[in-house]
PDB file of N, CA and C in Angstrom:
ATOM      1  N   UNK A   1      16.120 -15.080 -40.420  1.00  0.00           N
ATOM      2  CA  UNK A   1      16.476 -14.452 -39.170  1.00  0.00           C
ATOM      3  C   UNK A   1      16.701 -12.960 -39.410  1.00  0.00           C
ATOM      4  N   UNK A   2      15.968 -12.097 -38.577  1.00  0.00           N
ATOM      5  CA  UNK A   2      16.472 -10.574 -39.017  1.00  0.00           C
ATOM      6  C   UNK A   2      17.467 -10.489 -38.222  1.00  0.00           C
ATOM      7  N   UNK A   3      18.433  -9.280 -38.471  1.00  0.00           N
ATOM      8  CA  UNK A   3      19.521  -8.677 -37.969  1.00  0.00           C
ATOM      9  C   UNK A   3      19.511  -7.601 -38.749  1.00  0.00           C
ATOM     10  N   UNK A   4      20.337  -6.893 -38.291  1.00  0.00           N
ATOM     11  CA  UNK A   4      20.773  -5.183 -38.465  1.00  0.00           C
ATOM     12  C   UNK A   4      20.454  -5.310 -40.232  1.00  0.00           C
ATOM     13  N   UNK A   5      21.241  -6.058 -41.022  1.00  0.00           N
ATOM     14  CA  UNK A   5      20.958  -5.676 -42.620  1.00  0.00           C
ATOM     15  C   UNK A   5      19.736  -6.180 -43.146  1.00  0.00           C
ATOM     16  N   UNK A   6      19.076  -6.977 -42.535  1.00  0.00           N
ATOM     17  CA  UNK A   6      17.592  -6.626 -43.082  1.00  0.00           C
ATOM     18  C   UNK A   6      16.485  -6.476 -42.371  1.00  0.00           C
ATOM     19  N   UNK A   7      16.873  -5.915 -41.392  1.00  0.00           N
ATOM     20  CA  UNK A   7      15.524  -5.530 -40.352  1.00  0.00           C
ATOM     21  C   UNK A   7      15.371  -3.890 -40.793  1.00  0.00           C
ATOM     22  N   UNK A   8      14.291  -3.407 -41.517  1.00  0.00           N
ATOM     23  CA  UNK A   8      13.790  -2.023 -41.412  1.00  0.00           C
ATOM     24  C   UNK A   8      13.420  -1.867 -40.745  1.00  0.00           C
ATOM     25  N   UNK A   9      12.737  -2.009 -39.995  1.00  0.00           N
ATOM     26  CA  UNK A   9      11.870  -1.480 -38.839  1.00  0.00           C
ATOM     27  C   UNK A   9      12.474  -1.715 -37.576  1.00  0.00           C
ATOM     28  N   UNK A  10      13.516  -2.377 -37.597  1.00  0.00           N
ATOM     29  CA  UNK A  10      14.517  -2.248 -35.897  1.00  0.00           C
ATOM     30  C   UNK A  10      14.858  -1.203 -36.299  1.00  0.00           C
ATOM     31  N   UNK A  11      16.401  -1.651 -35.266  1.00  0.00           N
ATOM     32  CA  UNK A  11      17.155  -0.684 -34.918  1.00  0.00           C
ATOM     33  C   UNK A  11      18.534  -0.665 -36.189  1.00  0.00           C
ATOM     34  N   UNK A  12      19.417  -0.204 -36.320  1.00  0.00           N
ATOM     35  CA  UNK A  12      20.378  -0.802 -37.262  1.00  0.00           C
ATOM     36  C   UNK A  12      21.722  -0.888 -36.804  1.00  0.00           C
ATOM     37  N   UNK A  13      22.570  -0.984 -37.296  1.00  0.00           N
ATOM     38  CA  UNK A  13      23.538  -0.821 -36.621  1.00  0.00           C
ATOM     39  C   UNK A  13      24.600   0.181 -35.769  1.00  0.00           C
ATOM     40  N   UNK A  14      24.039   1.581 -36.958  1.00  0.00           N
ATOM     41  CA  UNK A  14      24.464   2.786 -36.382  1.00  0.00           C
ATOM     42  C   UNK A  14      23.863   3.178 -35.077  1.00  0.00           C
ATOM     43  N   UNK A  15      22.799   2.819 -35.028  1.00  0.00           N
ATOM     44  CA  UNK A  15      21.574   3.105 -33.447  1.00  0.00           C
ATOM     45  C   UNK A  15      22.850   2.278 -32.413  1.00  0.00           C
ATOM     46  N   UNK A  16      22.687   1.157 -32.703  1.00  0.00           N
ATOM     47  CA  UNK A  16      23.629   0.107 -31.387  1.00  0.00           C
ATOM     48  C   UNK A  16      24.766   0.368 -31.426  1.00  0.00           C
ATOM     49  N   UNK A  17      25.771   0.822 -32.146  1.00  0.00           N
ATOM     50  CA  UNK A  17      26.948   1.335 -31.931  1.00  0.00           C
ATOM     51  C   UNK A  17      26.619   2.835 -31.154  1.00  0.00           C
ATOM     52  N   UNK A  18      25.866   3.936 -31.278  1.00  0.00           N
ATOM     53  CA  UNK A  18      26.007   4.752 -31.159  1.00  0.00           C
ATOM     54  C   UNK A  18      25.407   4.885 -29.139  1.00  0.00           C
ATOM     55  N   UNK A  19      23.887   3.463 -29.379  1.00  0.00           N
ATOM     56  CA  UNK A  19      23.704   3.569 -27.768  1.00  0.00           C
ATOM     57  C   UNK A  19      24.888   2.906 -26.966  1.00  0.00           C
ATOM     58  N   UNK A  20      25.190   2.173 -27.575  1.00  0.00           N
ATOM     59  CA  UNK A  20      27.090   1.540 -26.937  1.00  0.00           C
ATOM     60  C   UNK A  20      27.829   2.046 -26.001  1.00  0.00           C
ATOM     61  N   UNK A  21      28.066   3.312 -27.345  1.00  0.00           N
ATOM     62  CA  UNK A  21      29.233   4.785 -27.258  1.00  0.00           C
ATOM     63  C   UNK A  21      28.382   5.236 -26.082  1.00  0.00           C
ATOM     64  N   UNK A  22      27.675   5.654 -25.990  1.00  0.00           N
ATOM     65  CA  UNK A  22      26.917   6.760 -24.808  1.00  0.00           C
ATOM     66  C   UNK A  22      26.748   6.157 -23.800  1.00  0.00           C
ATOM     67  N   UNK A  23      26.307   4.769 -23.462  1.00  0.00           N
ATOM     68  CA  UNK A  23      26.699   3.821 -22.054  1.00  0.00           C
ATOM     69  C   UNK A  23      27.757   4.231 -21.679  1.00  0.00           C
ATOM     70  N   UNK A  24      28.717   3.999 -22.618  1.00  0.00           N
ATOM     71  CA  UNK A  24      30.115   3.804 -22.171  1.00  0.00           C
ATOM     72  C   UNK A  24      30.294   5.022 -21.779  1.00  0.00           C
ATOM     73  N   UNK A  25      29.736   6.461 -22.434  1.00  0.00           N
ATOM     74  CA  UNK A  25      30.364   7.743 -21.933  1.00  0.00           C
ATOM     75  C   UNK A  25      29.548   8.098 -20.808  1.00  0.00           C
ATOM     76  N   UNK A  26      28.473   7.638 -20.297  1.00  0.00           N
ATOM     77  CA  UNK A  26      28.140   7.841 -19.148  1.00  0.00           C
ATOM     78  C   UNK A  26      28.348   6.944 -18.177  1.00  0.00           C
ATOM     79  N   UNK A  27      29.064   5.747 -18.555  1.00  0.00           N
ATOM     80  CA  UNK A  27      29.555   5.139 -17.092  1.00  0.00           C
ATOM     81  C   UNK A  27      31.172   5.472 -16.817  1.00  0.00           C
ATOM     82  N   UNK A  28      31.626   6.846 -17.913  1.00  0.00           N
ATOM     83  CA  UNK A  28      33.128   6.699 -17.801  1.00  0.00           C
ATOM     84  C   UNK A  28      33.294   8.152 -16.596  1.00  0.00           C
ATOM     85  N   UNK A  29      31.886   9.184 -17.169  1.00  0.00           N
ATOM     86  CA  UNK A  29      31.504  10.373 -16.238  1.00  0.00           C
ATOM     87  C   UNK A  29      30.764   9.838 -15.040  1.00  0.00           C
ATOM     88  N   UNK A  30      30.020   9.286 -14.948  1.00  0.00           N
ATOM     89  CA  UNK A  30      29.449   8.252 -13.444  1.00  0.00           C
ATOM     90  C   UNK A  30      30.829   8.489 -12.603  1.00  0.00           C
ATOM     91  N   UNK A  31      31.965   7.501 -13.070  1.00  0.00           N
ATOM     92  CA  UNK A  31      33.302   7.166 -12.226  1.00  0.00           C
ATOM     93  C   UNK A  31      33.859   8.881 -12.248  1.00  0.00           C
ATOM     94  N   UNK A  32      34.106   9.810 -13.503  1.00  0.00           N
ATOM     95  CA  UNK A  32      34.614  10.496 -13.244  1.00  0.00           C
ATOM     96  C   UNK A  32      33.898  11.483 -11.995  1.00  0.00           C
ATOM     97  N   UNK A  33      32.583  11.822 -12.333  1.00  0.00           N
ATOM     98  CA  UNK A  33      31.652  12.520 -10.899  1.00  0.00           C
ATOM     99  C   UNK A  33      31.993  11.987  -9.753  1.00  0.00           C
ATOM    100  N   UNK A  34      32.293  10.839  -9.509  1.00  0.00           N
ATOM    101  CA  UNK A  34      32.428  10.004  -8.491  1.00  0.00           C
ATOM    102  C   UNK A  34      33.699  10.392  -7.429  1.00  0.00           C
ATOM    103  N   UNK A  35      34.778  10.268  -8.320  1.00  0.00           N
ATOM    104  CA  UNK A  35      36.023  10.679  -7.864  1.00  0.00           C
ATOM    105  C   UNK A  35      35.772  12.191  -7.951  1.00  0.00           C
ATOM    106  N   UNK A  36      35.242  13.563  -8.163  1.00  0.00           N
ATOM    107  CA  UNK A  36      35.279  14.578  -7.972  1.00  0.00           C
ATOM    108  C   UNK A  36      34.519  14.618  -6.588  1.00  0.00           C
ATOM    109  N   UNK A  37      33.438  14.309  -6.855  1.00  0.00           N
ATOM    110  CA  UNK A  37      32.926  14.084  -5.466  1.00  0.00           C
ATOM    111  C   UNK A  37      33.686  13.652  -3.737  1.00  0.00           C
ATOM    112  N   UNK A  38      34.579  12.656  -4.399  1.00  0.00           N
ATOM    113  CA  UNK A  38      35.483  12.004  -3.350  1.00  0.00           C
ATOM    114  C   UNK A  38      37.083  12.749  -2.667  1.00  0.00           C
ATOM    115  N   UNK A  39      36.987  13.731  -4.031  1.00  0.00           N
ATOM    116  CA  UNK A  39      38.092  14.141  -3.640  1.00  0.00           C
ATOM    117  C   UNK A  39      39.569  13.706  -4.331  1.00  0.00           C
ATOM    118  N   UNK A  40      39.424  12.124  -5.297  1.00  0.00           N
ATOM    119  CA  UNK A  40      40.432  12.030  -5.533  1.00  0.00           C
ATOM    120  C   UNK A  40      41.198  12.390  -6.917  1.00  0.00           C
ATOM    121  N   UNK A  41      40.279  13.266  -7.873  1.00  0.00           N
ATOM    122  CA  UNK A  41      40.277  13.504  -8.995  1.00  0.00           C
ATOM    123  C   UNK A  41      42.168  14.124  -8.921  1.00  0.00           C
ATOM    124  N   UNK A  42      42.307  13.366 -10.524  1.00  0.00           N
ATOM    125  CA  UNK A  42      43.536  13.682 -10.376  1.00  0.00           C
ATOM    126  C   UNK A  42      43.498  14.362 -11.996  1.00  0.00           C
ATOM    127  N   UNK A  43      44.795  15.135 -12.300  1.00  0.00           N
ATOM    128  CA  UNK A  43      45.126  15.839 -13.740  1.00  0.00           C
ATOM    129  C   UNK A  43      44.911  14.718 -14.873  1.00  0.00           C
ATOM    130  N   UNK A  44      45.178  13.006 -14.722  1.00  0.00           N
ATOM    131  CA  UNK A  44      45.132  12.423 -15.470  1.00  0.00           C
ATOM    132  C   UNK A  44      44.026  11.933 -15.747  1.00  0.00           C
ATOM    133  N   UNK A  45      43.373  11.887 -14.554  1.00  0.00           N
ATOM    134  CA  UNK A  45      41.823  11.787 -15.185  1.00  0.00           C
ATOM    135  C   UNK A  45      41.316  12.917 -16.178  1.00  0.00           C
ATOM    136  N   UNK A  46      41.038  13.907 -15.488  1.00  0.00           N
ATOM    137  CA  UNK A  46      40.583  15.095 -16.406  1.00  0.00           C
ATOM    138  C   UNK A  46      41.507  14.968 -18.109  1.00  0.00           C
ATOM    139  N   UNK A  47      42.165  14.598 -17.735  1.00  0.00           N
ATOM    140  CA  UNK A  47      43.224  14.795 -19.714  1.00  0.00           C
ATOM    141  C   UNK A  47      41.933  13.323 -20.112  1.00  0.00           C
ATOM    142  N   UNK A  48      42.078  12.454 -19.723  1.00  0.00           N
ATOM    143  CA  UNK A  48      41.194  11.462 -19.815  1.00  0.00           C
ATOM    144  C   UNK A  48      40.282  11.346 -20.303  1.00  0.00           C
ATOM    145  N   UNK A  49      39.459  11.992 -19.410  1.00  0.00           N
ATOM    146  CA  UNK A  49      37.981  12.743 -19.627  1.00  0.00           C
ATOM    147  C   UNK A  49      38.055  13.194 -20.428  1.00  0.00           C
ATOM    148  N   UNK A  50      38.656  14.197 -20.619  1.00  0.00           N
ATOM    149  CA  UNK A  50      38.568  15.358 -22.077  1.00  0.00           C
ATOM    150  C   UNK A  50      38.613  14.713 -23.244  1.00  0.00           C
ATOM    151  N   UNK A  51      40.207  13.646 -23.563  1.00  0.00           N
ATOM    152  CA  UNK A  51      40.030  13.021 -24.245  1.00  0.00           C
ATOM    153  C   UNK A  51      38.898  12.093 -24.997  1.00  0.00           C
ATOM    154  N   UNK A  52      38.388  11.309 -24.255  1.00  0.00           N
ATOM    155  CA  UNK A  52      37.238  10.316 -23.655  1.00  0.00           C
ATOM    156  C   UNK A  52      35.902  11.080 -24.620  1.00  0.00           C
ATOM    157  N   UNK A  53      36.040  12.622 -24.499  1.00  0.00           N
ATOM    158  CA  UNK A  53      34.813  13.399 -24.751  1.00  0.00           C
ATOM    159  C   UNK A  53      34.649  13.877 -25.959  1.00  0.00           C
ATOM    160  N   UNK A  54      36.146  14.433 -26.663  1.00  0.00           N
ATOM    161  CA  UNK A  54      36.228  14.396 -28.159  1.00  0.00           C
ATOM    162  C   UNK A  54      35.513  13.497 -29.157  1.00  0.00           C
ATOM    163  N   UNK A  55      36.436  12.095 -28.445  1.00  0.00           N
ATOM    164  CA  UNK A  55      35.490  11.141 -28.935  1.00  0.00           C
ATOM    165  C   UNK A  55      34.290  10.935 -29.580  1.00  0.00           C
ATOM    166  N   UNK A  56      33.376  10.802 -27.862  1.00  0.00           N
ATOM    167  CA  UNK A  56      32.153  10.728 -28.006  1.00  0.00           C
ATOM    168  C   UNK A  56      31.218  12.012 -28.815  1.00  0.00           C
ATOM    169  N   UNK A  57      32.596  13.185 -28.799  1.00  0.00           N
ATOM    170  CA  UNK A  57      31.578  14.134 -29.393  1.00  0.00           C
ATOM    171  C   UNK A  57      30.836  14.099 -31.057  1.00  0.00           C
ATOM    172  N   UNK A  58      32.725  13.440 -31.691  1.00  0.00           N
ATOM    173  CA  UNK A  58      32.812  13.005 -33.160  1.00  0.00           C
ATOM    174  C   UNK A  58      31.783  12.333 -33.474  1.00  0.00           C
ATOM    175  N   UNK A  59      31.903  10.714 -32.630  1.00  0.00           N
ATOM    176  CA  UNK A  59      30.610   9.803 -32.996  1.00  0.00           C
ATOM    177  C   UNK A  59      29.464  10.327 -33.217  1.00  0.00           C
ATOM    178  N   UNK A  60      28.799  10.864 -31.800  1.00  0.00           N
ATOM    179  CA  UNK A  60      27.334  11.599 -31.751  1.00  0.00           C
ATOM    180  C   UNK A  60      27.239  12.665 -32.882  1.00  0.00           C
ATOM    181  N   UNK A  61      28.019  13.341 -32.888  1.00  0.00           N
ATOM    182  CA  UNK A  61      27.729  14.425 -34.070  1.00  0.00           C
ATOM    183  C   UNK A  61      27.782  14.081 -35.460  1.00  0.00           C
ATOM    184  N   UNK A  62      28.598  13.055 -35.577  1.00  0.00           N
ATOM    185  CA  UNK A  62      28.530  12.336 -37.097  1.00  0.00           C
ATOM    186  C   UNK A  62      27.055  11.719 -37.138  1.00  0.00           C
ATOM    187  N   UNK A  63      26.635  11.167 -36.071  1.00  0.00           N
ATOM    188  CA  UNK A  63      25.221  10.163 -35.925  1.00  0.00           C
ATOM    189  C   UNK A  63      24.083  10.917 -36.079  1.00  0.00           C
ATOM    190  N   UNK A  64      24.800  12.176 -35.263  1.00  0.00           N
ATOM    191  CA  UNK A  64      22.967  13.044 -35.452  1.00  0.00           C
ATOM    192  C   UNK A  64      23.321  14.119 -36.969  1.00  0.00           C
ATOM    193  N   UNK A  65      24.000  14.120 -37.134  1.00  0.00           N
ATOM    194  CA  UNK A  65      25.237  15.240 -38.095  1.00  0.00           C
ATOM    195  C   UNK A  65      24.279  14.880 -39.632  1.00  0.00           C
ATOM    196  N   UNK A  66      24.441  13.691 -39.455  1.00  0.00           N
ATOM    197  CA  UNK A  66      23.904  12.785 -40.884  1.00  0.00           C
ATOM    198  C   UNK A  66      22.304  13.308 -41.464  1.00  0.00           C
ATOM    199  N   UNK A  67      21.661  12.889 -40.260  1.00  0.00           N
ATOM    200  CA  UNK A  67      20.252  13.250 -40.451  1.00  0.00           C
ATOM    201  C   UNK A  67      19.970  14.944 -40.504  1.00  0.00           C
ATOM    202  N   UNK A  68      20.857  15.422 -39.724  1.00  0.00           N
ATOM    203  CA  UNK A  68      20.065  16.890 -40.040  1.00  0.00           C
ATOM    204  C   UNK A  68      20.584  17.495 -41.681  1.00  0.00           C
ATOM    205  N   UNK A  69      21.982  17.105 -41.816  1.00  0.00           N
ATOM    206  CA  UNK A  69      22.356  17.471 -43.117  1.00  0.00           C
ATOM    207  C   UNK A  69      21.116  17.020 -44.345  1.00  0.00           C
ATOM    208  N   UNK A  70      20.482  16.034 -44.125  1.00  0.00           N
ATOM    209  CA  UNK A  70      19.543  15.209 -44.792  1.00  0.00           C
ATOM    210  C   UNK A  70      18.620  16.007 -44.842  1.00  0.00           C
ATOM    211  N   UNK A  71      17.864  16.671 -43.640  1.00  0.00           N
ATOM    212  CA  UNK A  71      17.016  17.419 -43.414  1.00  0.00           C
ATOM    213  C   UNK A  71      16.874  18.536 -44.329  1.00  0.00           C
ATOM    214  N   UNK A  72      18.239  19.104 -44.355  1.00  0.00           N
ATOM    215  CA  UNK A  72      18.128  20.391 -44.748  1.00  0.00           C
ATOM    216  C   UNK A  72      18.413  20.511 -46.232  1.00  0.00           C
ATOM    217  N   UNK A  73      18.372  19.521 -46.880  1.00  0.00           N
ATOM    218  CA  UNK A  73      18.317  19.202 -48.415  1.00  0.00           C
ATOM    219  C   UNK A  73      16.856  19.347 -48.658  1.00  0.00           C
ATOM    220  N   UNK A  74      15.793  18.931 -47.305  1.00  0.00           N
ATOM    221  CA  UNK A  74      14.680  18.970 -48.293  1.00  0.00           C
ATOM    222  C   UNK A  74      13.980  20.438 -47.574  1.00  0.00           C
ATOM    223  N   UNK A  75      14.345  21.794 -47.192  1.00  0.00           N
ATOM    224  CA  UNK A  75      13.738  22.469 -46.801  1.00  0.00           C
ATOM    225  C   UNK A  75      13.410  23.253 -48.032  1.00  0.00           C
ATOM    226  N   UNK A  76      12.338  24.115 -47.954  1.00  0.00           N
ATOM    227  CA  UNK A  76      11.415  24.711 -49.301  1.00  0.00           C
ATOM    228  C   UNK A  76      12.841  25.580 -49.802  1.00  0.00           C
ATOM    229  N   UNK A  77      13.424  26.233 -49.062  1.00  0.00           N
ATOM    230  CA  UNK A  77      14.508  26.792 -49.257  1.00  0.00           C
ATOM    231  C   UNK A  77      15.327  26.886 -50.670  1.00  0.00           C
ATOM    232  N   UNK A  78      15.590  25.421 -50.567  1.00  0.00           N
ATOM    233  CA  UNK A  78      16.639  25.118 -51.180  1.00  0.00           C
ATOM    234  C   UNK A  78      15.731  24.190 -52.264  1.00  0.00           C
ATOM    235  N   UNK A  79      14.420  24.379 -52.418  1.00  0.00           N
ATOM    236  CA  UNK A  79      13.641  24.026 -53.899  1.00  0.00           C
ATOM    237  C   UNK A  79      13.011  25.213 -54.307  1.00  0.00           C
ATOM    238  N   UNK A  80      13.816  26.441 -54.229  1.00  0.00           N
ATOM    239  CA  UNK A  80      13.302  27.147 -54.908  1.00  0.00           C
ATOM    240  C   UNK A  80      13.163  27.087 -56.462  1.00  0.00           C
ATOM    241  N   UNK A  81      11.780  27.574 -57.534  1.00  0.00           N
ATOM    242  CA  UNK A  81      11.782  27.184 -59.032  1.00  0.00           C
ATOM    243  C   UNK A  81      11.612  25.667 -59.232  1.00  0.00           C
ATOM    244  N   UNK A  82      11.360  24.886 -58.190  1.00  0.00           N
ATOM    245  CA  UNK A  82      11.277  23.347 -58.612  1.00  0.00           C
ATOM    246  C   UNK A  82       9.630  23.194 -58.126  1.00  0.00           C
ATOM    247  N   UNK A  83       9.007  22.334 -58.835  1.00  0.00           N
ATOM    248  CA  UNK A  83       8.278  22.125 -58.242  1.00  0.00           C
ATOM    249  C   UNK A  83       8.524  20.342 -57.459  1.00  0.00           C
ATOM    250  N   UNK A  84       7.353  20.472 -56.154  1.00  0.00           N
ATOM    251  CA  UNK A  84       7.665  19.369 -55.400  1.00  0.00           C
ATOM    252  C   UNK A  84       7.834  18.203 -56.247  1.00  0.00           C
ATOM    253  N   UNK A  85       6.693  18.124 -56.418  1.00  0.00           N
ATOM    254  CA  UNK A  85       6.047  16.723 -57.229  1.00  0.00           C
ATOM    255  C   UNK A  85       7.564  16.624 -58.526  1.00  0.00           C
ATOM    256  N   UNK A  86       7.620  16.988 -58.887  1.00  0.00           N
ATOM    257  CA  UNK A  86       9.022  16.810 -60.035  1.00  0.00           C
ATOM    258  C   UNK A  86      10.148  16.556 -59.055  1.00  0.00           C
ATOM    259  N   UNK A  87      10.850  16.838 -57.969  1.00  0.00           N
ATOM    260  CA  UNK A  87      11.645  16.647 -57.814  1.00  0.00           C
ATOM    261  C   UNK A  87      11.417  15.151 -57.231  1.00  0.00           C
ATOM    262  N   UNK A  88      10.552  15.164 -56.277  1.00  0.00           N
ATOM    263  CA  UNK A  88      10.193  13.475 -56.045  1.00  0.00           C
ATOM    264  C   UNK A  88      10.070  12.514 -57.261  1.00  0.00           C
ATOM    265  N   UNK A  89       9.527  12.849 -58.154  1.00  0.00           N
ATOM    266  CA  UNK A  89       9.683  12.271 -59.314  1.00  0.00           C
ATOM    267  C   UNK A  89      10.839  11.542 -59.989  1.00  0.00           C
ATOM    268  N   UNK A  90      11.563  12.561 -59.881  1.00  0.00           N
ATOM    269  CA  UNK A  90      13.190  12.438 -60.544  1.00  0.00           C
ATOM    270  C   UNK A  90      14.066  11.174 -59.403  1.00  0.00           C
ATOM    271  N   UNK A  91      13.011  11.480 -58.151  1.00  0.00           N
ATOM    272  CA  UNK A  91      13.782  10.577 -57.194  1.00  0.00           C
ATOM    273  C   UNK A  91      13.592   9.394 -57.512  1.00  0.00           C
ATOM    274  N   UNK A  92      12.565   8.717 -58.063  1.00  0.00           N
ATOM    275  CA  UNK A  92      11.827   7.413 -57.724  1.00  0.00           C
ATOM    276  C   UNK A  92      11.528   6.780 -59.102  1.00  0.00           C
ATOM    277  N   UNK A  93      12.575   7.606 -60.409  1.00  0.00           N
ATOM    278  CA  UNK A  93      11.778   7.110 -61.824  1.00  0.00           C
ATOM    279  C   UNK A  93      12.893   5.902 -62.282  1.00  0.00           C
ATOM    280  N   UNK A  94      13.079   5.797 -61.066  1.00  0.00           N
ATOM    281  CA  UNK A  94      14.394   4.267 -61.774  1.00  0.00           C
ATOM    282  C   UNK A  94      13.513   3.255 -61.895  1.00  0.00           C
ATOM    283  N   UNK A  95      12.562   3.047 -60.636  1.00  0.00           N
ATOM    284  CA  UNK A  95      11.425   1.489 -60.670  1.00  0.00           C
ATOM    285  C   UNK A  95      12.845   0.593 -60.388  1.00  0.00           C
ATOM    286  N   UNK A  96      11.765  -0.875 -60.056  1.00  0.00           N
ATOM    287  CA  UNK A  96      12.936  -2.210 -59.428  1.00  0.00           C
ATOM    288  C   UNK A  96      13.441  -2.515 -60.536  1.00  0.00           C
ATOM    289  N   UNK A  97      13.314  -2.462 -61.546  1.00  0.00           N
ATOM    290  CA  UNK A  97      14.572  -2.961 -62.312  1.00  0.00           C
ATOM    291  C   UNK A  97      15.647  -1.975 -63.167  1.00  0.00           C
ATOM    292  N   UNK A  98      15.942  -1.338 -62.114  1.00  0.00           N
ATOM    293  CA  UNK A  98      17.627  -0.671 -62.456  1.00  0.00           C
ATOM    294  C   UNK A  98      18.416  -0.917 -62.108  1.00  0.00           C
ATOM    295  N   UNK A  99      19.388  -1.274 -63.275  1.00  0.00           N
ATOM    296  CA  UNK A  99      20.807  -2.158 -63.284  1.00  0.00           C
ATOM    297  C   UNK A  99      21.904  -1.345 -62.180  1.00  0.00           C
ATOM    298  N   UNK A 100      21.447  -0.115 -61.960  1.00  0.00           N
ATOM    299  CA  UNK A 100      22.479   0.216 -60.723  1.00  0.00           C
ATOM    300  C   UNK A 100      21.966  -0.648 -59.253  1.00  0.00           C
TER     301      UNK A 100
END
């Protein structure tokens, strides 16, 4: 049966936690638009909201945070004096049977 720990090619678990989080933060702004719209927005909503938004900001930015940090390990930049092919090398010279 696949699931999140051995499906490569889905989704994993960080994806479904993270589309979760963002449902949830757009059905929490849905209600909050709603009540601005209506008129009944009150101070405790907005502390709410704000709160509510930190949140979601941490998650998302840790989620997308991850991959760009990743990114920018492999820009030419930061291989200056290396050549490509060697550093990929160094990546991949364990082969399947390493005891780590």
């Amino acid at each position: 049966m696949k699931t999140f720990w051995n499906d490569n090619d889905g989704l994993s678990i960080t994806d479904v936690l993270a589309i979760l989080f963002a449902v949830g933060y757009f059905y929490v702004t849905w209600i909050f638009i709603g009540k601005l719209r209506a008129d009944t927005l009150k101070s405790v909503d907005v502390d709410f909201f704000a709160a509510y938004s930190y949140g979601m900001l941490v998650i998302l930015g840790g989620y997308f945070g991850r991959n760009v940090v990743a990114g920018i390990g492999k820009l030419p930049i930061f291989n200056r004096g290396k050549d490509p092919e060697s550093t990929r090398e160094e990546e991949d010279n364990r082969g399947s049977e390493s005891p780590i």
